[in-house]
PDB file of N, CA and C in Angstrom:
ATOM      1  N   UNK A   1     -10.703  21.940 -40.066  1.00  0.00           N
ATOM      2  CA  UNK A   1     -10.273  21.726 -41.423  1.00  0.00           C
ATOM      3  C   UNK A   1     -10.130  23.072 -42.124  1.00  0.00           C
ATOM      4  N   UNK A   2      -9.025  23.415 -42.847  1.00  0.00           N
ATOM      5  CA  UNK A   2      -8.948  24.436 -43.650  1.00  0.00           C
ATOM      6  C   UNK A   2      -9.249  24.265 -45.100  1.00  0.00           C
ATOM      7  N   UNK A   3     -10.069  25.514 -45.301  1.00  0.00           N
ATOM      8  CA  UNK A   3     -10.008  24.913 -47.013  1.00  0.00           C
ATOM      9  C   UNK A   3      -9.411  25.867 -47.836  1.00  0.00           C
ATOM     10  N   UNK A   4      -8.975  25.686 -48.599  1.00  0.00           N
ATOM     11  CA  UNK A   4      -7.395  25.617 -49.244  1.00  0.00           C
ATOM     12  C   UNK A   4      -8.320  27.150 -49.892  1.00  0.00           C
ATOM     13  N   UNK A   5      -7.208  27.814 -50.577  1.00  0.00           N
ATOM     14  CA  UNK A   5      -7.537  28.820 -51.136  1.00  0.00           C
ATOM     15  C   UNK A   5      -6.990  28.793 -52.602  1.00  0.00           C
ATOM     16  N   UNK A   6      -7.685  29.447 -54.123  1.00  0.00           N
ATOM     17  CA  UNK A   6      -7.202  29.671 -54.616  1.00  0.00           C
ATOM     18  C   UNK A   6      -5.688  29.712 -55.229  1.00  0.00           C
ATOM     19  N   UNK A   7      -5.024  30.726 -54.271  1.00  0.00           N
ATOM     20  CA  UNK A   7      -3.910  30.699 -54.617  1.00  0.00           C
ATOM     21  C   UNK A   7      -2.930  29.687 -53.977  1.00  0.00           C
ATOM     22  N   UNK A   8      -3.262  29.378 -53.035  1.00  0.00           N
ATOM     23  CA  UNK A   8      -2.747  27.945 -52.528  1.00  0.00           C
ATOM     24  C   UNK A   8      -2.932  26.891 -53.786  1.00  0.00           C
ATOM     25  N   UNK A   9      -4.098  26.670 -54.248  1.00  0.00           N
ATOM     26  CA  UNK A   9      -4.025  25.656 -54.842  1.00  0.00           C
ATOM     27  C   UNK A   9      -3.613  25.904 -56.159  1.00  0.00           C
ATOM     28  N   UNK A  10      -3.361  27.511 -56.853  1.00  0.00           N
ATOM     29  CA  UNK A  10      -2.282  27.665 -57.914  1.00  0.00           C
ATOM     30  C   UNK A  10      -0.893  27.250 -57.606  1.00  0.00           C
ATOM     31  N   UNK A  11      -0.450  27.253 -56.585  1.00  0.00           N
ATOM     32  CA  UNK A  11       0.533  27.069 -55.939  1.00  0.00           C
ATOM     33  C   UNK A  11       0.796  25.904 -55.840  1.00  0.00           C
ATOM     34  N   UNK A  12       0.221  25.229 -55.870  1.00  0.00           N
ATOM     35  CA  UNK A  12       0.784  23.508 -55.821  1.00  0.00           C
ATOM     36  C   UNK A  12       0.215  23.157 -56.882  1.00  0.00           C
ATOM     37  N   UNK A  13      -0.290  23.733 -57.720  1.00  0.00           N
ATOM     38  CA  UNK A  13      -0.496  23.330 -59.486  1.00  0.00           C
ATOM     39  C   UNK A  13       0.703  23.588 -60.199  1.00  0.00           C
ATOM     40  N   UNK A  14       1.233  24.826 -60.147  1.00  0.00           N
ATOM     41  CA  UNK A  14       2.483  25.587 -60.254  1.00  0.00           C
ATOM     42  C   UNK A  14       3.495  24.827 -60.344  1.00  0.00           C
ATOM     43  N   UNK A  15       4.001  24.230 -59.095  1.00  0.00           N
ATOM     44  CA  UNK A  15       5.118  23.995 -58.718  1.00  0.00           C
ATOM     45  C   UNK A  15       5.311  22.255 -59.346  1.00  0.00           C
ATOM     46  N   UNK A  16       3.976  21.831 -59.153  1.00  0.00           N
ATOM     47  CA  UNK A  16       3.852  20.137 -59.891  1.00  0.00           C
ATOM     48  C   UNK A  16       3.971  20.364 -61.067  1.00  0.00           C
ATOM     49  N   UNK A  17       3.677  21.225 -62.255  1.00  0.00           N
ATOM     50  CA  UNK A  17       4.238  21.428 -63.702  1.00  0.00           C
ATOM     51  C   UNK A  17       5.270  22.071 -63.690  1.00  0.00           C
ATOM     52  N   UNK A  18       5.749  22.504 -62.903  1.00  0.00           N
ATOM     53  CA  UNK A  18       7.369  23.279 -63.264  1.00  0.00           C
ATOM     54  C   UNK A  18       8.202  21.913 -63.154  1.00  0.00           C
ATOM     55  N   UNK A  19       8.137  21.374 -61.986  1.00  0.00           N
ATOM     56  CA  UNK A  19       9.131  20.365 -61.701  1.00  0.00           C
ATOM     57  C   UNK A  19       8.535  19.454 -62.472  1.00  0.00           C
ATOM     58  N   UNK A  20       7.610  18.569 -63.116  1.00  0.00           N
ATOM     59  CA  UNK A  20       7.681  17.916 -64.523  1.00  0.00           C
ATOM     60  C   UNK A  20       8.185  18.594 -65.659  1.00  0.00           C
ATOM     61  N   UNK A  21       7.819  19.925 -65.855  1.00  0.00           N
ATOM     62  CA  UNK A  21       8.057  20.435 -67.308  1.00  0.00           C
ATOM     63  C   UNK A  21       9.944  20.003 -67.186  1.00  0.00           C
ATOM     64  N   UNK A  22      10.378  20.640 -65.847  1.00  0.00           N
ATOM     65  CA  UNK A  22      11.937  20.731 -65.842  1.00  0.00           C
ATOM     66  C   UNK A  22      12.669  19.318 -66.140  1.00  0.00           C
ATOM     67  N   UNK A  23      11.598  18.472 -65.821  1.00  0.00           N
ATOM     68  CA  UNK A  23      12.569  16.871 -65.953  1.00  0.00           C
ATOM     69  C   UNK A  23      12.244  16.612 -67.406  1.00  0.00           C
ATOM     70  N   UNK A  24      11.345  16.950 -68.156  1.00  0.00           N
ATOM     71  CA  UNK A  24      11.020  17.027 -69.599  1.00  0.00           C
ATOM     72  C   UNK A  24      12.440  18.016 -70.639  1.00  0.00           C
ATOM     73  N   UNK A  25      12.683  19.158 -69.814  1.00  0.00           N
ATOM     74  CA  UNK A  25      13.335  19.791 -70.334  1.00  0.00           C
ATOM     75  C   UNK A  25      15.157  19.071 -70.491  1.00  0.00           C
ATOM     76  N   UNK A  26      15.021  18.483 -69.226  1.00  0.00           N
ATOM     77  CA  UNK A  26      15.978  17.961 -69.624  1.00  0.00           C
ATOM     78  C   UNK A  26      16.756  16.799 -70.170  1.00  0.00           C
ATOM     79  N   UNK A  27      15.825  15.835 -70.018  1.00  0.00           N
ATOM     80  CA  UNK A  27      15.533  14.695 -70.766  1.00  0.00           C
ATOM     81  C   UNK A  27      15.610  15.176 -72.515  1.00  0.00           C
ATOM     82  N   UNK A  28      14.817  16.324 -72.925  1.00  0.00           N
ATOM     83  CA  UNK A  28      14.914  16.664 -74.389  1.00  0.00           C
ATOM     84  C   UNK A  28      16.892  17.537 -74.538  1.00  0.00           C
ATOM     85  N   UNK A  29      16.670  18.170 -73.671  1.00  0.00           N
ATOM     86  CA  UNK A  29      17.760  19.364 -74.056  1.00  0.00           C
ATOM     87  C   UNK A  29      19.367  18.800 -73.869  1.00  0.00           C
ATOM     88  N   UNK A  30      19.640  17.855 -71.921  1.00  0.00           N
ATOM     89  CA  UNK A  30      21.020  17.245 -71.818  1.00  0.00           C
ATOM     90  C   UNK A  30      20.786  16.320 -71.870  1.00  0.00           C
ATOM     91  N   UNK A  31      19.424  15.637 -71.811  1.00  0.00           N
ATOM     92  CA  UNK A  31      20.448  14.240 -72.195  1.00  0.00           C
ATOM     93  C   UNK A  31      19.807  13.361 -73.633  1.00  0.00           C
ATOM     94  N   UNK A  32      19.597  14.512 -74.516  1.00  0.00           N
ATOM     95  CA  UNK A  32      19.319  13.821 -75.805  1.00  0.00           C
ATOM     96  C   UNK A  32      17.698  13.066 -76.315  1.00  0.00           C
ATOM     97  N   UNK A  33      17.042  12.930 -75.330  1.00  0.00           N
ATOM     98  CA  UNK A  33      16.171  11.553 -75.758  1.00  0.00           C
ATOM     99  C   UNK A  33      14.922  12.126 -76.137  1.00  0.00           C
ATOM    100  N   UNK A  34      13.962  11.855 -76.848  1.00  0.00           N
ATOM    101  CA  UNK A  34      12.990  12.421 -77.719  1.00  0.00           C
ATOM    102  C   UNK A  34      11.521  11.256 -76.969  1.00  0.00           C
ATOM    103  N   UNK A  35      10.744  12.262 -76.700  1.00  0.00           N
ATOM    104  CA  UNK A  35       9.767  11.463 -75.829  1.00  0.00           C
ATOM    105  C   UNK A  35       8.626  11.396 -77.030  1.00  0.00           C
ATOM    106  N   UNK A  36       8.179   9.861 -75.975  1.00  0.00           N
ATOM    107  CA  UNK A  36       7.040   9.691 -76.977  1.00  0.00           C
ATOM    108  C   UNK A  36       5.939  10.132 -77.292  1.00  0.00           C
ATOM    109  N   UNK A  37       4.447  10.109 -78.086  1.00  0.00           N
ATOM    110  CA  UNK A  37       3.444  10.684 -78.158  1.00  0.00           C
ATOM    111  C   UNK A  37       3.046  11.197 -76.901  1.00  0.00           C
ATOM    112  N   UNK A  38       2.914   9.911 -76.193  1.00  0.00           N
ATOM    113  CA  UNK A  38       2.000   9.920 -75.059  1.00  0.00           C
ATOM    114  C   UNK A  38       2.838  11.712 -73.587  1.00  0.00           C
ATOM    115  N   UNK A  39       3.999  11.067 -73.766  1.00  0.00           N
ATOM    116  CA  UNK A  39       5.147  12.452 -73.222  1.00  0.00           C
ATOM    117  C   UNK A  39       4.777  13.706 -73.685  1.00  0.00           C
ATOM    118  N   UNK A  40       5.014  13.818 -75.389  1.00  0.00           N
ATOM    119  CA  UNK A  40       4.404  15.030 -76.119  1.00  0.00           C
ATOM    120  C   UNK A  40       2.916  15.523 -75.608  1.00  0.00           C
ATOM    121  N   UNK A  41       2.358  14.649 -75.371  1.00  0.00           N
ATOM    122  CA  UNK A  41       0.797  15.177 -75.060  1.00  0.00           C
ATOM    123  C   UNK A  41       1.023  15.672 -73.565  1.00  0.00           C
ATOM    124  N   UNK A  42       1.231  14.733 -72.616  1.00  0.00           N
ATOM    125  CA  UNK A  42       1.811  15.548 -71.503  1.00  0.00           C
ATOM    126  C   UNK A  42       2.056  16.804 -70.985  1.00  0.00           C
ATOM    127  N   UNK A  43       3.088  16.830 -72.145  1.00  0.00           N
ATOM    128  CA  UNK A  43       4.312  18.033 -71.914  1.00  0.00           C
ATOM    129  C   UNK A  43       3.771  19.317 -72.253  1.00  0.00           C
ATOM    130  N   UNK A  44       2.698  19.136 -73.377  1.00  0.00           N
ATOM    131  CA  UNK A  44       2.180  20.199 -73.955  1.00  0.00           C
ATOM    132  C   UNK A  44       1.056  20.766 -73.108  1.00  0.00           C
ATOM    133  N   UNK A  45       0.254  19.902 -72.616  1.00  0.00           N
ATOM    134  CA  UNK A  45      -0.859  20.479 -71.890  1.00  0.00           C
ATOM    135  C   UNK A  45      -0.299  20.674 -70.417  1.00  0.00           C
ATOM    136  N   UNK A  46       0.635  20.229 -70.115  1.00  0.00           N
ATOM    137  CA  UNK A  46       1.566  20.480 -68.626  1.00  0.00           C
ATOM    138  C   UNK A  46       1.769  22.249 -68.791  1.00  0.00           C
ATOM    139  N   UNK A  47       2.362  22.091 -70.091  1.00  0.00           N
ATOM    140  CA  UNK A  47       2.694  23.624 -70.232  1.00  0.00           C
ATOM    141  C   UNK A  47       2.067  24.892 -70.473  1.00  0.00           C
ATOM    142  N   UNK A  48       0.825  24.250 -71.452  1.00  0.00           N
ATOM    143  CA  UNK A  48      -0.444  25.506 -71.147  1.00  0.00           C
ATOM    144  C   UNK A  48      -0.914  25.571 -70.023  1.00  0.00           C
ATOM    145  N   UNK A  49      -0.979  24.885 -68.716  1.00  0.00           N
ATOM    146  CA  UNK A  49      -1.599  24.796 -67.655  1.00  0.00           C
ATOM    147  C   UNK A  49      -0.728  25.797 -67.240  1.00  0.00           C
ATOM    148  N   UNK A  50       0.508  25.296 -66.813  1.00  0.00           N
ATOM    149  CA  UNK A  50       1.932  25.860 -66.118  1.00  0.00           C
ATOM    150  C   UNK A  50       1.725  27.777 -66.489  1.00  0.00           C
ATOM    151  N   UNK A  51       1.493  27.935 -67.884  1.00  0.00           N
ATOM    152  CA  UNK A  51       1.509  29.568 -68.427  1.00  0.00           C
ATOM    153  C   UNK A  51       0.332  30.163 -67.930  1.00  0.00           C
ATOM    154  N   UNK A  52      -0.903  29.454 -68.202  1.00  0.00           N
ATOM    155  CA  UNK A  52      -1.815  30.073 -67.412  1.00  0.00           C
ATOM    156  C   UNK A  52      -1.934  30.375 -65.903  1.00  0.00           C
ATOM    157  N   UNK A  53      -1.356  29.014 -65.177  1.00  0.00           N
ATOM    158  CA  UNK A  53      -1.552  29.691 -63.675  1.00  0.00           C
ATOM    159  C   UNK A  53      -0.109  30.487 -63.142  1.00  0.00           C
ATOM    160  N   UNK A  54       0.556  30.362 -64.194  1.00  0.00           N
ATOM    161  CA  UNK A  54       1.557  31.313 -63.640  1.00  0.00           C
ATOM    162  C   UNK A  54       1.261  33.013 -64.492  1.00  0.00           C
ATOM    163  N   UNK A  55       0.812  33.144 -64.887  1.00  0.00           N
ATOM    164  CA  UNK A  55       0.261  34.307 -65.311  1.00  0.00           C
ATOM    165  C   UNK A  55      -1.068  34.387 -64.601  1.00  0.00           C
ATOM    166  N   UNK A  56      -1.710  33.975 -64.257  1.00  0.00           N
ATOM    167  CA  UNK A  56      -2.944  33.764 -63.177  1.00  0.00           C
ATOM    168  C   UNK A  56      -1.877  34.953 -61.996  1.00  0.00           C
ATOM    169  N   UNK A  57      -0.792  34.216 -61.701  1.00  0.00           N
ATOM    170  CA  UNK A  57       0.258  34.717 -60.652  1.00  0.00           C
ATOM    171  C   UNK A  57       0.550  35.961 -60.889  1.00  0.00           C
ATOM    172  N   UNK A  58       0.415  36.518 -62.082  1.00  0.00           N
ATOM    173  CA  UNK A  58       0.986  37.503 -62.531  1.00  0.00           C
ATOM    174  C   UNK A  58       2.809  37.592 -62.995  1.00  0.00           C
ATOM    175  N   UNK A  59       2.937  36.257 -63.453  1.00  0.00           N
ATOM    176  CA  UNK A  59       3.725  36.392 -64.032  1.00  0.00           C
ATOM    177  C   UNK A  59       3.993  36.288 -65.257  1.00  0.00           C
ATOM    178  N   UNK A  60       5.278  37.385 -66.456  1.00  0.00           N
ATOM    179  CA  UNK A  60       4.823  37.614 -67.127  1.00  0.00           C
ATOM    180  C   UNK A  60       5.237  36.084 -68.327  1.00  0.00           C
ATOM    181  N   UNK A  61       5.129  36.162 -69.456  1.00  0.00           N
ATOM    182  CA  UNK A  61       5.551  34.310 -69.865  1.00  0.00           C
ATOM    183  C   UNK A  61       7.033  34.916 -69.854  1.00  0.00           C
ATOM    184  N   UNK A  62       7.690  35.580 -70.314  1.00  0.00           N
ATOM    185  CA  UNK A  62       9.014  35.594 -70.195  1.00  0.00           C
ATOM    186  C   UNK A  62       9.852  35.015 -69.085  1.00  0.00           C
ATOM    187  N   UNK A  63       9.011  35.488 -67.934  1.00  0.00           N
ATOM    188  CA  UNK A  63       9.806  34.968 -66.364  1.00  0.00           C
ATOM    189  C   UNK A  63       9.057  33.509 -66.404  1.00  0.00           C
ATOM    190  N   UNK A  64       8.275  33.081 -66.649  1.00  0.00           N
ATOM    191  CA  UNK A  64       8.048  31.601 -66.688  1.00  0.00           C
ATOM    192  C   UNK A  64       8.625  30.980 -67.491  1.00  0.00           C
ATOM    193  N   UNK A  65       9.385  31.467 -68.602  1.00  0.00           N
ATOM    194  CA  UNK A  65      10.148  30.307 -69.572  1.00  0.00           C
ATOM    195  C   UNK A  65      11.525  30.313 -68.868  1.00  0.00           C
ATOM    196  N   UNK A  66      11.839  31.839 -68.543  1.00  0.00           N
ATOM    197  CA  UNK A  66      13.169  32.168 -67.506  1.00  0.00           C
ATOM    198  C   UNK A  66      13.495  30.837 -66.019  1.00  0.00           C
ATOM    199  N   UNK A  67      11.793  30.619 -65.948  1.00  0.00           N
ATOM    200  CA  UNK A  67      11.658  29.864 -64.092  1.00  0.00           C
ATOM    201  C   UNK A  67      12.120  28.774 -64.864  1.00  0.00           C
ATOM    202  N   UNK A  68      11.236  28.159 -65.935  1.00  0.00           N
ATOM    203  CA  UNK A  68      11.210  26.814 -66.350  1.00  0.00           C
ATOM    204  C   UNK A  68      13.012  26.438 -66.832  1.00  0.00           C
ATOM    205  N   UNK A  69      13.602  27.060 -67.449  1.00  0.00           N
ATOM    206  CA  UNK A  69      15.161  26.536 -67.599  1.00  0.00           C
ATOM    207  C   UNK A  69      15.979  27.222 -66.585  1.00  0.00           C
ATOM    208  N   UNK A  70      15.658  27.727 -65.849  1.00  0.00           N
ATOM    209  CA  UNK A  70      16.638  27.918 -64.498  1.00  0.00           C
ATOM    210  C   UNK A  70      18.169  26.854 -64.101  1.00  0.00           C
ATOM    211  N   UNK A  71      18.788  27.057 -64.224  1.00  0.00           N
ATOM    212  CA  UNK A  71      19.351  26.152 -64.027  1.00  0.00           C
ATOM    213  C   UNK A  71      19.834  24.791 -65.142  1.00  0.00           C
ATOM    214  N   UNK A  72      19.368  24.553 -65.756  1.00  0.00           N
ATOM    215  CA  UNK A  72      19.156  23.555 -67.059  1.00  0.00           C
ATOM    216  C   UNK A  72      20.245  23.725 -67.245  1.00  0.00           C
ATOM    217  N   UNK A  73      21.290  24.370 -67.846  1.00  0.00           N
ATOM    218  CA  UNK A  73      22.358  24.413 -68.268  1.00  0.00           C
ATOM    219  C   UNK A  73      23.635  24.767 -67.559  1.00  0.00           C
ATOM    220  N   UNK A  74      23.373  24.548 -66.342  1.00  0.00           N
ATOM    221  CA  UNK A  74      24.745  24.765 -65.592  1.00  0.00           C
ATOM    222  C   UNK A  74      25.348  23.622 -65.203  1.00  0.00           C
ATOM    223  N   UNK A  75      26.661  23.836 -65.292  1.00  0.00           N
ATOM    224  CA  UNK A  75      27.148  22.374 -65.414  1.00  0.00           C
ATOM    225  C   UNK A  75      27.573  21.848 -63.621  1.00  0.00           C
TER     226      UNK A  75
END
């Protein structure tokens, strides 16, 4: 059995709030729809998590807001 390391397990913390934050992002941004409380609460603590372990990563928030709309707007 291996046991997982640290950054392994930033790593799949990471990547599970990016790809929610991104379906959030676009649900608000293309296709209009305004989520509910329960979403808002979500979304918000999805995203302090998401900044911290990606700065954990050493990345800086600029390139994490950069990661998080990647793509979002290309048609």
């Amino acid at each position: 059995m291996t046991i997982p390391t640290q950054k392994a397990d930033d790593a799949d913390i990471f990547f599970d709030h990016l790809a929610i934050l991104r379906d959030y992002a676009e649900k608000i941004f293309v296709d209009g729809v305004e989520l509910d409380y329960e979403q808002q609460a979500e979304r918000d603590m999805r995203m302090a998590n998401f900044m911290e372990v990606g700065e954990r990563c050493e990345f800086t928030p600029q390139q994490l807001v950069r990661l998080l709309f990647a793509e979002l707007f290309v048609p």
